[in-house]
Each structure stands twice: as C-alpha cells, then as structure tokens.
PDB file of N, CA and C in Angstrom:
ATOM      1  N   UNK A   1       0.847  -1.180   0.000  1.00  0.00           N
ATOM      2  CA  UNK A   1       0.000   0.000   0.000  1.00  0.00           C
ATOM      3  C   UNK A   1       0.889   1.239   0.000  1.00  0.00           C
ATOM      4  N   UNK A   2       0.867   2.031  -1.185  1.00  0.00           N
ATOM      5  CA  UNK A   2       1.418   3.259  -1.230  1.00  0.00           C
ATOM      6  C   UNK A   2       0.387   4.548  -0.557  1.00  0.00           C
ATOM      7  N   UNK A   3       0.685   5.654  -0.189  1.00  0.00           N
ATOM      8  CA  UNK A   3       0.086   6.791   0.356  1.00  0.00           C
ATOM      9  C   UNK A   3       0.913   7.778  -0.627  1.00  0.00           C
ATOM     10  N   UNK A   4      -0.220   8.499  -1.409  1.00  0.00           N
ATOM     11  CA  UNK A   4       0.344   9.458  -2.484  1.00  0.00           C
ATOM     12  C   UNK A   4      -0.237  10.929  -2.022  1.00  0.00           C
ATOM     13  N   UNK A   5       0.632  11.941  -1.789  1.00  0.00           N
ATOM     14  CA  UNK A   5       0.021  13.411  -1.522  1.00  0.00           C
ATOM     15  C   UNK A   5       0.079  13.969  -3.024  1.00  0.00           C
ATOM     16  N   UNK A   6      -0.986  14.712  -3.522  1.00  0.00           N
ATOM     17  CA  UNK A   6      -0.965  15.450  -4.936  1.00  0.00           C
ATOM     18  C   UNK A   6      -1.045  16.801  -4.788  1.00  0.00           C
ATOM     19  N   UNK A   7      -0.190  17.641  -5.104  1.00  0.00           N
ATOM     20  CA  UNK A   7      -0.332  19.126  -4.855  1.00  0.00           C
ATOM     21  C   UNK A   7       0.860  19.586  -6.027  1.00  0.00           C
ATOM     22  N   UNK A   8       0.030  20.615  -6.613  1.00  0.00           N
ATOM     23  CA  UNK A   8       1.417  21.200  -7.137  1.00  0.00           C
ATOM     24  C   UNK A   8       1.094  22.861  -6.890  1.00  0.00           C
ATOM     25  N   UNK A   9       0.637  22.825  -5.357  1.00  0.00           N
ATOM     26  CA  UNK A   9       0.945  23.942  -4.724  1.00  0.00           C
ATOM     27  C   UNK A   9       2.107  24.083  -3.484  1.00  0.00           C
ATOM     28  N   UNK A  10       3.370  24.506  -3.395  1.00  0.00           N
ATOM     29  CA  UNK A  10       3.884  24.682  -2.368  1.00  0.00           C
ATOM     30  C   UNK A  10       3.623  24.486  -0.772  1.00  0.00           C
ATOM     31  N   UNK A  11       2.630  25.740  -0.663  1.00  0.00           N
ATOM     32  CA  UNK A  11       1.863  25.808   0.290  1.00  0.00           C
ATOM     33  C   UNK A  11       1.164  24.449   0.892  1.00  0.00           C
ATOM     34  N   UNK A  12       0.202  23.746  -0.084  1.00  0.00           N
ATOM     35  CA  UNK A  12      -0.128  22.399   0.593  1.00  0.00           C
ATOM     36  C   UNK A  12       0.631  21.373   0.628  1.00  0.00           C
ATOM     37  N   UNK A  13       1.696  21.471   0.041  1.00  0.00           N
ATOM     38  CA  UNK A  13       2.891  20.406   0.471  1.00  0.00           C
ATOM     39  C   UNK A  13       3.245  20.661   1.600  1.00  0.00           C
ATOM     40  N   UNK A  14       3.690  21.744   2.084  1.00  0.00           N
ATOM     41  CA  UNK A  14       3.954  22.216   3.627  1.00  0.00           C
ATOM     42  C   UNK A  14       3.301  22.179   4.602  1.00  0.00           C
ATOM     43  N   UNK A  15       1.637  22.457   4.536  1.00  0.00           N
ATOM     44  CA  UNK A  15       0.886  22.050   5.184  1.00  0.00           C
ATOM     45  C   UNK A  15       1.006  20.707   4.954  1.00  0.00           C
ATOM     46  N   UNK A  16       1.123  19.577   4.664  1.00  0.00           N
ATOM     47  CA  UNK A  16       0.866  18.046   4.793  1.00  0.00           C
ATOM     48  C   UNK A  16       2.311  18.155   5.502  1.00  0.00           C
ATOM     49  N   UNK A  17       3.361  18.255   5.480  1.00  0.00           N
ATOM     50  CA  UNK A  17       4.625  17.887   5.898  1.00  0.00           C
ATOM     51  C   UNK A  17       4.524  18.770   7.394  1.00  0.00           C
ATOM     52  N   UNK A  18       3.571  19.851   7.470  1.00  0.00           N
ATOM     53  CA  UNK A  18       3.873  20.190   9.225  1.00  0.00           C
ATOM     54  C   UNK A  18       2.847  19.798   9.877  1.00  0.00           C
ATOM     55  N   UNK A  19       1.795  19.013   9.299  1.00  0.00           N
ATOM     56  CA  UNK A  19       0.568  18.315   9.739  1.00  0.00           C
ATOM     57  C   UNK A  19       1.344  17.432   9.941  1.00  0.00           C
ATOM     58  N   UNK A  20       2.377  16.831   9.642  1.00  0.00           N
ATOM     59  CA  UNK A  20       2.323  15.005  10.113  1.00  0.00           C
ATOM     60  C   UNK A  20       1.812  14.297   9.172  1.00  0.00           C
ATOM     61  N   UNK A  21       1.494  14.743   8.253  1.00  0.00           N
ATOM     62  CA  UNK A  21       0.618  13.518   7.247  1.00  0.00           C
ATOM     63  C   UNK A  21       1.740  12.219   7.043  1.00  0.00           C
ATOM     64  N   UNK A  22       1.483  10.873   6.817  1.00  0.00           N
ATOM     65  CA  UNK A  22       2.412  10.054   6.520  1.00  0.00           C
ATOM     66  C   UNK A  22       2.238   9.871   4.953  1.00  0.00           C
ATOM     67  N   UNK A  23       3.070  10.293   4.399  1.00  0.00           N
ATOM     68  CA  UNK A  23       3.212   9.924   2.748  1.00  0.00           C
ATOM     69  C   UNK A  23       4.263   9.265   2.387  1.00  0.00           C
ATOM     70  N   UNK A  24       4.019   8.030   1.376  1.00  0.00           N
ATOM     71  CA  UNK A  24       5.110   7.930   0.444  1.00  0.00           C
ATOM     72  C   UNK A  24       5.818   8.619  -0.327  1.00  0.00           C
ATOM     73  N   UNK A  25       4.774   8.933  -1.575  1.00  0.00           N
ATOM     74  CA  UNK A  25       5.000   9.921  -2.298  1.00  0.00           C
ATOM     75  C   UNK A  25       4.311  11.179  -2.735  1.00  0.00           C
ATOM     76  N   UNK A  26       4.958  12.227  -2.774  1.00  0.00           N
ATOM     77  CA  UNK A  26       4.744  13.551  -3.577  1.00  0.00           C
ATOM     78  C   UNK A  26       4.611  13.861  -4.858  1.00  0.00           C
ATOM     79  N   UNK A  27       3.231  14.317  -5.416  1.00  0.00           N
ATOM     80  CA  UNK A  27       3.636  13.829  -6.684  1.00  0.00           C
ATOM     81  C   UNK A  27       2.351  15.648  -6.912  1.00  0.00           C
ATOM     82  N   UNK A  28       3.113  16.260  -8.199  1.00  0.00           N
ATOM     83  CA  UNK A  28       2.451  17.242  -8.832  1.00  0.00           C
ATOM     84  C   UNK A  28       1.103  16.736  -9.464  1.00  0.00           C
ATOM     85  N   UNK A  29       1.317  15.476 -10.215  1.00  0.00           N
ATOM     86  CA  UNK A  29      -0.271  15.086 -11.111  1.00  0.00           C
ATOM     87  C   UNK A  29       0.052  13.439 -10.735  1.00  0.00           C
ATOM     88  N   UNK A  30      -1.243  13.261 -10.744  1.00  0.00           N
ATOM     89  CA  UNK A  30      -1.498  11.537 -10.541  1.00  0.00           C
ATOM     90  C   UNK A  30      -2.262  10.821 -11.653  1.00  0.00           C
ATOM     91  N   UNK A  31      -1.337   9.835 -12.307  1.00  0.00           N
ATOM     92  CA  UNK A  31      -1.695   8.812 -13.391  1.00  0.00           C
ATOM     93  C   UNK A  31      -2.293   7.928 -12.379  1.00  0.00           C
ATOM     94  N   UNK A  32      -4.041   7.802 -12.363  1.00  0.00           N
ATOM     95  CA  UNK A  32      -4.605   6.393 -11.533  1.00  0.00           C
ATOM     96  C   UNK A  32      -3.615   5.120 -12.182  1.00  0.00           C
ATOM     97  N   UNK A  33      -3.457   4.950 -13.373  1.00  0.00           N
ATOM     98  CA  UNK A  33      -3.038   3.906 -13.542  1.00  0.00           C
ATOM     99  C   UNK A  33      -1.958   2.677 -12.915  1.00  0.00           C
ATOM    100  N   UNK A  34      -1.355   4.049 -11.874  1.00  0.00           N
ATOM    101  CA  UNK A  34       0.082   3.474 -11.070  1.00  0.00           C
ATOM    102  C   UNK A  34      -0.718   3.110 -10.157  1.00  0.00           C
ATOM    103  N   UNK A  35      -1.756   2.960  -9.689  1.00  0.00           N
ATOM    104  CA  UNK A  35      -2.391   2.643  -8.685  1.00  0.00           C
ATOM    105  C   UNK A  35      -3.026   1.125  -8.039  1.00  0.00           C
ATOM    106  N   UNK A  36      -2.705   0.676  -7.247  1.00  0.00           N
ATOM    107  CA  UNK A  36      -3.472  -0.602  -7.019  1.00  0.00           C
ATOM    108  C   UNK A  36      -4.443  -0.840  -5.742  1.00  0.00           C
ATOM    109  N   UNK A  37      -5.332  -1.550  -5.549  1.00  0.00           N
ATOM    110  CA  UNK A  37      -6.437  -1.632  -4.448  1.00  0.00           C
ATOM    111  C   UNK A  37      -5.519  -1.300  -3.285  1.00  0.00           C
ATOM    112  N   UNK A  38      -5.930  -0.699  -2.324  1.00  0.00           N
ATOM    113  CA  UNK A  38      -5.365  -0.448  -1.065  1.00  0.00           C
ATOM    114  C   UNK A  38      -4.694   0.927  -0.812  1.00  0.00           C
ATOM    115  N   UNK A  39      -4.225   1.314  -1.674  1.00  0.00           N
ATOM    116  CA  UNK A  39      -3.580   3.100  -1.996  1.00  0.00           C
ATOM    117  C   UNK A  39      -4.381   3.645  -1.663  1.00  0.00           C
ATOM    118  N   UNK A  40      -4.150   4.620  -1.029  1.00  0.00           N
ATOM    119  CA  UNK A  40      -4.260   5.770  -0.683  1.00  0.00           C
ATOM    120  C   UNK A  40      -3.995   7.338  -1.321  1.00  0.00           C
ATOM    121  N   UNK A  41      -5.002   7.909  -1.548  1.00  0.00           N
ATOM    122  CA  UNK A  41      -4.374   9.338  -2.444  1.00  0.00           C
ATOM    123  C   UNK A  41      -5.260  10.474  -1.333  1.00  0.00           C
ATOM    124  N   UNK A  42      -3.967  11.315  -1.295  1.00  0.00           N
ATOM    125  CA  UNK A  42      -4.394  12.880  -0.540  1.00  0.00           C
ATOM    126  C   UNK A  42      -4.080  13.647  -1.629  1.00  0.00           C
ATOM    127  N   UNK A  43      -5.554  14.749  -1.612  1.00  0.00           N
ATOM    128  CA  UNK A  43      -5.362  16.296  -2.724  1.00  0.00           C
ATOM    129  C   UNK A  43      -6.096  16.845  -2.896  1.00  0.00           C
ATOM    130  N   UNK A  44      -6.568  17.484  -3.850  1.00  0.00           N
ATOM    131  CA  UNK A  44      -7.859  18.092  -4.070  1.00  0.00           C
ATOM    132  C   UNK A  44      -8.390  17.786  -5.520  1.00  0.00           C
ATOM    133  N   UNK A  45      -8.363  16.563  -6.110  1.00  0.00           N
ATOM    134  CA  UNK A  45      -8.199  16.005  -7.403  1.00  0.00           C
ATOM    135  C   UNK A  45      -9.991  16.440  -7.802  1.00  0.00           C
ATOM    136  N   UNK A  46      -9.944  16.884  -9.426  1.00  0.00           N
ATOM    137  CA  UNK A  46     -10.928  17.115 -10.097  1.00  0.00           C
ATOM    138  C   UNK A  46     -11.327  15.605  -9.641  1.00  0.00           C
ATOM    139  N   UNK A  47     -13.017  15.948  -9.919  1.00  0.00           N
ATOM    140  CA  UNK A  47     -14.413  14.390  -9.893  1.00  0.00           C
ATOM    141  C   UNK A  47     -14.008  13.370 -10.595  1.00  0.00           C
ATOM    142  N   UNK A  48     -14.039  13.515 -11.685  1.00  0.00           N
ATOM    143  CA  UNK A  48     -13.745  12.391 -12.489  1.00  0.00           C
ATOM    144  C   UNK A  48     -12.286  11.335 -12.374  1.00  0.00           C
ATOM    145  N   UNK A  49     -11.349  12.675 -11.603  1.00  0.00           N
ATOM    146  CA  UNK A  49      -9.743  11.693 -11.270  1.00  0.00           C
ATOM    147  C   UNK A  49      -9.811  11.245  -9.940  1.00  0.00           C
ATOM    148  N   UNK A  50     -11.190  11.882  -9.214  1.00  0.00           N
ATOM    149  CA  UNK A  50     -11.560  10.884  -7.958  1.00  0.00           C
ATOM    150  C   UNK A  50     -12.250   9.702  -8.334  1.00  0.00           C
ATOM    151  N   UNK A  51     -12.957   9.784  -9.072  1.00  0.00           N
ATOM    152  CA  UNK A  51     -13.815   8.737  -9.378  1.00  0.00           C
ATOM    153  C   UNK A  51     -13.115   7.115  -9.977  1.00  0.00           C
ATOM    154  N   UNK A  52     -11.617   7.377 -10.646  1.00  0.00           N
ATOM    155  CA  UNK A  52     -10.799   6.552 -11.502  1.00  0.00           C
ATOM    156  C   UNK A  52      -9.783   6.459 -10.114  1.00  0.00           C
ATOM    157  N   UNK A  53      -9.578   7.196  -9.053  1.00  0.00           N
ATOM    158  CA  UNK A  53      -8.881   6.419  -7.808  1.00  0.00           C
ATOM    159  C   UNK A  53      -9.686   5.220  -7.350  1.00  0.00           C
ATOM    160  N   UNK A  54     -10.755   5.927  -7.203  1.00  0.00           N
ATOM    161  CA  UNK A  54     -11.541   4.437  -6.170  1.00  0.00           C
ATOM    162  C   UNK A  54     -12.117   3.557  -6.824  1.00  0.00           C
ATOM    163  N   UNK A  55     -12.320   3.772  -8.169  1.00  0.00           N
ATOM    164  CA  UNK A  55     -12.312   2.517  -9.019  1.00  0.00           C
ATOM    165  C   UNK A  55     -11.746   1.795  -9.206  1.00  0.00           C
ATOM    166  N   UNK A  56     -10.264   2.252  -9.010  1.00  0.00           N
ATOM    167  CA  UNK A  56      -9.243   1.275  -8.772  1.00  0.00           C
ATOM    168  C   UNK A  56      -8.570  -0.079  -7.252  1.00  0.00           C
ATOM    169  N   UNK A  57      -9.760   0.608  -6.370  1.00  0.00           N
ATOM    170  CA  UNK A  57     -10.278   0.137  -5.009  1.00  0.00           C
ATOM    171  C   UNK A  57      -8.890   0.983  -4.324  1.00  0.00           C
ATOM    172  N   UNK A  58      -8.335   2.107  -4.397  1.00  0.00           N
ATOM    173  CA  UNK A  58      -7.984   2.880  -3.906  1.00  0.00           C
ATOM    174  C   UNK A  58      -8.818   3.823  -2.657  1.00  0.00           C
ATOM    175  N   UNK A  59      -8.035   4.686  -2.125  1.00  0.00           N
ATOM    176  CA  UNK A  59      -8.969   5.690  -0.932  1.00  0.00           C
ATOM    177  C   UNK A  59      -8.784   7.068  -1.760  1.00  0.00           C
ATOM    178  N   UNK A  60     -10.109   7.695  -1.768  1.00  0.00           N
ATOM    179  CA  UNK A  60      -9.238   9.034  -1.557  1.00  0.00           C
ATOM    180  C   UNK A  60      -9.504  10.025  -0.451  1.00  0.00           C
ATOM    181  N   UNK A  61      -8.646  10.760  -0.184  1.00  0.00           N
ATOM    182  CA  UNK A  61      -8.675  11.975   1.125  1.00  0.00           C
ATOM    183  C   UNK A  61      -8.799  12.710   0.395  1.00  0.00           C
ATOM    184  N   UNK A  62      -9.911  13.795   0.260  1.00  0.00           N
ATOM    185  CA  UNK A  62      -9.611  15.072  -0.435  1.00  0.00           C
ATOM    186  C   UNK A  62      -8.916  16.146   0.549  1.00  0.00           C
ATOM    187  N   UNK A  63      -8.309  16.891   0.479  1.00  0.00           N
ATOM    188  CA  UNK A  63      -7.719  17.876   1.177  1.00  0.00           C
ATOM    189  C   UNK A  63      -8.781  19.140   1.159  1.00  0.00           C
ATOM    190  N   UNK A  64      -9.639  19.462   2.238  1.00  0.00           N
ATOM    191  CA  UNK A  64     -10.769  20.191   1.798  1.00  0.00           C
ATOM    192  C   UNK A  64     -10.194  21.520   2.816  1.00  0.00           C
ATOM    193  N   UNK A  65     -11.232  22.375   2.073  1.00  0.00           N
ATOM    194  CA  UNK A  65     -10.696  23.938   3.330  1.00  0.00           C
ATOM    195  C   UNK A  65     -12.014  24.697   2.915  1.00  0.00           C
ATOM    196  N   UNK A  66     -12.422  25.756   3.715  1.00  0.00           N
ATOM    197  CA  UNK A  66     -13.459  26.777   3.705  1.00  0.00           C
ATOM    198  C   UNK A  66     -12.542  28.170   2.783  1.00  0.00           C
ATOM    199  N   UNK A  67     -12.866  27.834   1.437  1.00  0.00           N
ATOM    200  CA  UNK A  67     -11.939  28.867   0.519  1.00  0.00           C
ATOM    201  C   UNK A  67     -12.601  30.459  -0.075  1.00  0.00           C
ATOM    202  N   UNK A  68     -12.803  31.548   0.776  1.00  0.00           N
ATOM    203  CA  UNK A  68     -13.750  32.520   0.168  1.00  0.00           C
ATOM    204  C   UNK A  68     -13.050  33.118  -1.503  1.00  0.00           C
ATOM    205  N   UNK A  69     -13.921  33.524  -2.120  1.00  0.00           N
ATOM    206  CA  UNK A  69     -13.855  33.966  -3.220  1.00  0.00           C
ATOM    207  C   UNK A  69     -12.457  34.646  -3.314  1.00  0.00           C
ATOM    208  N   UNK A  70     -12.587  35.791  -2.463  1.00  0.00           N
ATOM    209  CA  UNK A  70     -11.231  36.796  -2.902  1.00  0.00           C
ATOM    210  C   UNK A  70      -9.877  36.060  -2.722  1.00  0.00           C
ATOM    211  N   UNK A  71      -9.976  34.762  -2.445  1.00  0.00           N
ATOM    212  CA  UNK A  71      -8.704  34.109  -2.339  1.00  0.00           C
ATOM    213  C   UNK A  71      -7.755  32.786  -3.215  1.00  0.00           C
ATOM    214  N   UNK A  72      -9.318  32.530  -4.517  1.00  0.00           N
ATOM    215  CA  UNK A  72      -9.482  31.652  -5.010  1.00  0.00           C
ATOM    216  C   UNK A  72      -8.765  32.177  -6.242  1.00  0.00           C
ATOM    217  N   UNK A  73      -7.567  31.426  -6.980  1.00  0.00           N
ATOM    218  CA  UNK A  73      -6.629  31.529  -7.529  1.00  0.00           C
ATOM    219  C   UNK A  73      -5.177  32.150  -7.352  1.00  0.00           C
ATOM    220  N   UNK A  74      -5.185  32.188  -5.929  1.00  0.00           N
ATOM    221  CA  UNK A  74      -4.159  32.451  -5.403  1.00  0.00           C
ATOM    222  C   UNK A  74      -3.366  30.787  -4.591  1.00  0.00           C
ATOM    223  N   UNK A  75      -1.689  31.379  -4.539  1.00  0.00           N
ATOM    224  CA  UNK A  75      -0.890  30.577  -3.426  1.00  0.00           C
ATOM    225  C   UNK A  75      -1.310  31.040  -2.093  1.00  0.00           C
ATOM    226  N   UNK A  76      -1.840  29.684  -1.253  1.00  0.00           N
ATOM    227  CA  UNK A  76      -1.808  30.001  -0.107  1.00  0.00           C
ATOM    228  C   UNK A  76      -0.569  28.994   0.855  1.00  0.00           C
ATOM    229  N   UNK A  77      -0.259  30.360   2.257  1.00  0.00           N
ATOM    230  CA  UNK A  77       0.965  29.341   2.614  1.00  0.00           C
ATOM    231  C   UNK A  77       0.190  28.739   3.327  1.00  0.00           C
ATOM    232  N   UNK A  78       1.251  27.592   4.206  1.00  0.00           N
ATOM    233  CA  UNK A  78       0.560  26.344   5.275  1.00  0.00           C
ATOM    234  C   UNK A  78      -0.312  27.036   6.213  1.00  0.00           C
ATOM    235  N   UNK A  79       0.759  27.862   6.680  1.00  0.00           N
ATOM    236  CA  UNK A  79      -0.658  28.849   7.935  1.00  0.00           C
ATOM    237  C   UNK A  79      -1.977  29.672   7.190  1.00  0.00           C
ATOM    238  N   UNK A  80      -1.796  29.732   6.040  1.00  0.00           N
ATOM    239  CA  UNK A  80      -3.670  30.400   5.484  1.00  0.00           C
ATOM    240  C   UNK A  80      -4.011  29.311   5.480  1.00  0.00           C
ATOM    241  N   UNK A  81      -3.082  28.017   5.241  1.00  0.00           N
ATOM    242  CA  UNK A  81      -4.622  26.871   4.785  1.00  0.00           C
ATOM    243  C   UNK A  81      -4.597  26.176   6.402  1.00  0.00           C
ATOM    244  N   UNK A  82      -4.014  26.490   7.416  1.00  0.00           N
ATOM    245  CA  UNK A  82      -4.722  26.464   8.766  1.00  0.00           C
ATOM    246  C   UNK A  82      -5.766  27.049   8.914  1.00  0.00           C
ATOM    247  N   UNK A  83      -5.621  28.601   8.993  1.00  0.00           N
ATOM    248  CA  UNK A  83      -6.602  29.262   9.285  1.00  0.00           C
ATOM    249  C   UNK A  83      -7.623  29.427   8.547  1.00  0.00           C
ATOM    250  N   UNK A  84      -7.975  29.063   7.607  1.00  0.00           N
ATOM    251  CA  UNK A  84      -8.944  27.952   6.725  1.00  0.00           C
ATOM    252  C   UNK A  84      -9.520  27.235   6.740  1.00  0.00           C
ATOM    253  N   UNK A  85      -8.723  26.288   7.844  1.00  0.00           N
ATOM    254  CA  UNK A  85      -9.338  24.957   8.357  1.00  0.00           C
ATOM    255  C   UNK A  85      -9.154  23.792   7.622  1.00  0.00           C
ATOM    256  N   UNK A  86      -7.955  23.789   7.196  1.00  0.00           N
ATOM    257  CA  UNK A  86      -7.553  22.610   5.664  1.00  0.00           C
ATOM    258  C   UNK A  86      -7.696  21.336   6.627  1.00  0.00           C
ATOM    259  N   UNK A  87      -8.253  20.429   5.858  1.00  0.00           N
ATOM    260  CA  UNK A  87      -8.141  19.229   6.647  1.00  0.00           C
ATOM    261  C   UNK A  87      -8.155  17.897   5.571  1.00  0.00           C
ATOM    262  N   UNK A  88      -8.600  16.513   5.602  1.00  0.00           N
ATOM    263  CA  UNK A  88      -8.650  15.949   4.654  1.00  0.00           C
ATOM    264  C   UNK A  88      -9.949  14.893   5.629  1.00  0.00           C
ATOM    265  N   UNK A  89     -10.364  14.759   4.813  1.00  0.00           N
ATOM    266  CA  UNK A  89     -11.729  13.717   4.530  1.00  0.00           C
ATOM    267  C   UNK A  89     -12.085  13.241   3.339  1.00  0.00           C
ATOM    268  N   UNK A  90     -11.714  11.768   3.765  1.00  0.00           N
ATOM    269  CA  UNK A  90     -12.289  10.458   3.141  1.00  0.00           C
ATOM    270  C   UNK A  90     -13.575  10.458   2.375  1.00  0.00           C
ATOM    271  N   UNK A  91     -13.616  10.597   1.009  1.00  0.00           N
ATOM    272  CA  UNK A  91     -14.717  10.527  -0.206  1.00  0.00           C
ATOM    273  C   UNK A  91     -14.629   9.313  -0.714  1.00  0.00           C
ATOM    274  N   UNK A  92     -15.898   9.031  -1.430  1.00  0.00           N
ATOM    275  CA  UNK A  92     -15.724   7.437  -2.293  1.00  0.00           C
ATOM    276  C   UNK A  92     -16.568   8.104  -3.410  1.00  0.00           C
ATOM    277  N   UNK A  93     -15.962   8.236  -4.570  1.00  0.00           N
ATOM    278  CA  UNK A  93     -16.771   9.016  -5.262  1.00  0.00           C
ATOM    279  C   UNK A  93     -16.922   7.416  -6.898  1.00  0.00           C
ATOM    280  N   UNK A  94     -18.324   7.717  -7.315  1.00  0.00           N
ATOM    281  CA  UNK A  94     -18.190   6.276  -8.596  1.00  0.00           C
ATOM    282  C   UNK A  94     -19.051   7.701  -9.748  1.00  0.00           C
ATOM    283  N   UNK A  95     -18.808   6.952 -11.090  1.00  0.00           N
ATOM    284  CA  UNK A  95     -19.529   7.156 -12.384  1.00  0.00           C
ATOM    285  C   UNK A  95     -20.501   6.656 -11.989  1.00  0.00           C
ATOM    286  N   UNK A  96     -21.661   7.219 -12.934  1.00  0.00           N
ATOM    287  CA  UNK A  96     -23.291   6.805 -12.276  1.00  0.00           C
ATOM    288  C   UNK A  96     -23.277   6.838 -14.159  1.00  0.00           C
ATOM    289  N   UNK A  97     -24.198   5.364 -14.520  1.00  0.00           N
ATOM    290  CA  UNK A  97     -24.480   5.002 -15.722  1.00  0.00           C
ATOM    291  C   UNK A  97     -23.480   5.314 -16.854  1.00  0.00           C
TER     292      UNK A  97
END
C-alpha cells in the first residue's frame, strides 16, 4: 500500500509535511493507472480523477478547506490553509451510468 500526496501547490505540500501527514510519495499530477487496491491518495483532485482512484479500489482523502472567493486563484501558505481549516476527509466518489 502506497500513500500518495498530490499538490502542485507549495503551500499544501507544507501544510501536509507540518501536519504530520504520513506519505510515500509527492507527486504534482497523478496517473490512476500506477495505482493498485489499497492506496491511498491525498489532494484536491478534479471528480472524475476521484472517481478513476476508487475505481481502482484505492482511498481518496480530499484535502478540503473553507476557501472565500477573494482568495481563489491564489498561493496560499501552510498557515492560510490552517486558518482555513484545511483538513482531509475520506470521499468514495463512482460514475453513475
């Protein structure tokens, strides 16, 4: 079982590394394909690249936060995505028909 963090923001790499998160690997973009039942993925991955993790009987953690507008397309560092409330919770997301 691998544990994959996906960010290719600075900021949430740092937040996972001063959280304690336990990761294998760091990775900017995630090919499901490297993936096998039991993995684990932390990030904030578009629906459809959640949906092709846990199809693969993978987990995913999304890395979620309370993000207001005026801040949305910006770098945030580890301490904004504290005071944010960044956290990660467990989704099981499938294709429907």
């Amino acid at each position: 079982m691998t544990t994959y963090f996906v960010s290719r923001h600075p900021g949430a790499r740092d937040w996972a590394e001063e959280e304690g998160l336990e990761v294998d690997l760091v990775l900017a973009h995630l090919d499901p394909v490297d993936l096998v039942a039991g993995d684990r993925v932390i990030g904030s991955l578009p629906v459809n690249l959640a949906a092709d993790v846990c199809a693969r009987g993978a987990r995913y953690l999304h890395l979620s936060l309370e993000l207001p507008a005026v801040l949305r397309g910006r770098e945030l560092t580890a301490e904004q995505m504290r005071e944010l409330g960044a956290r990660v919770e467990e989704f099981r997301v499938e294709r429907v028909g």
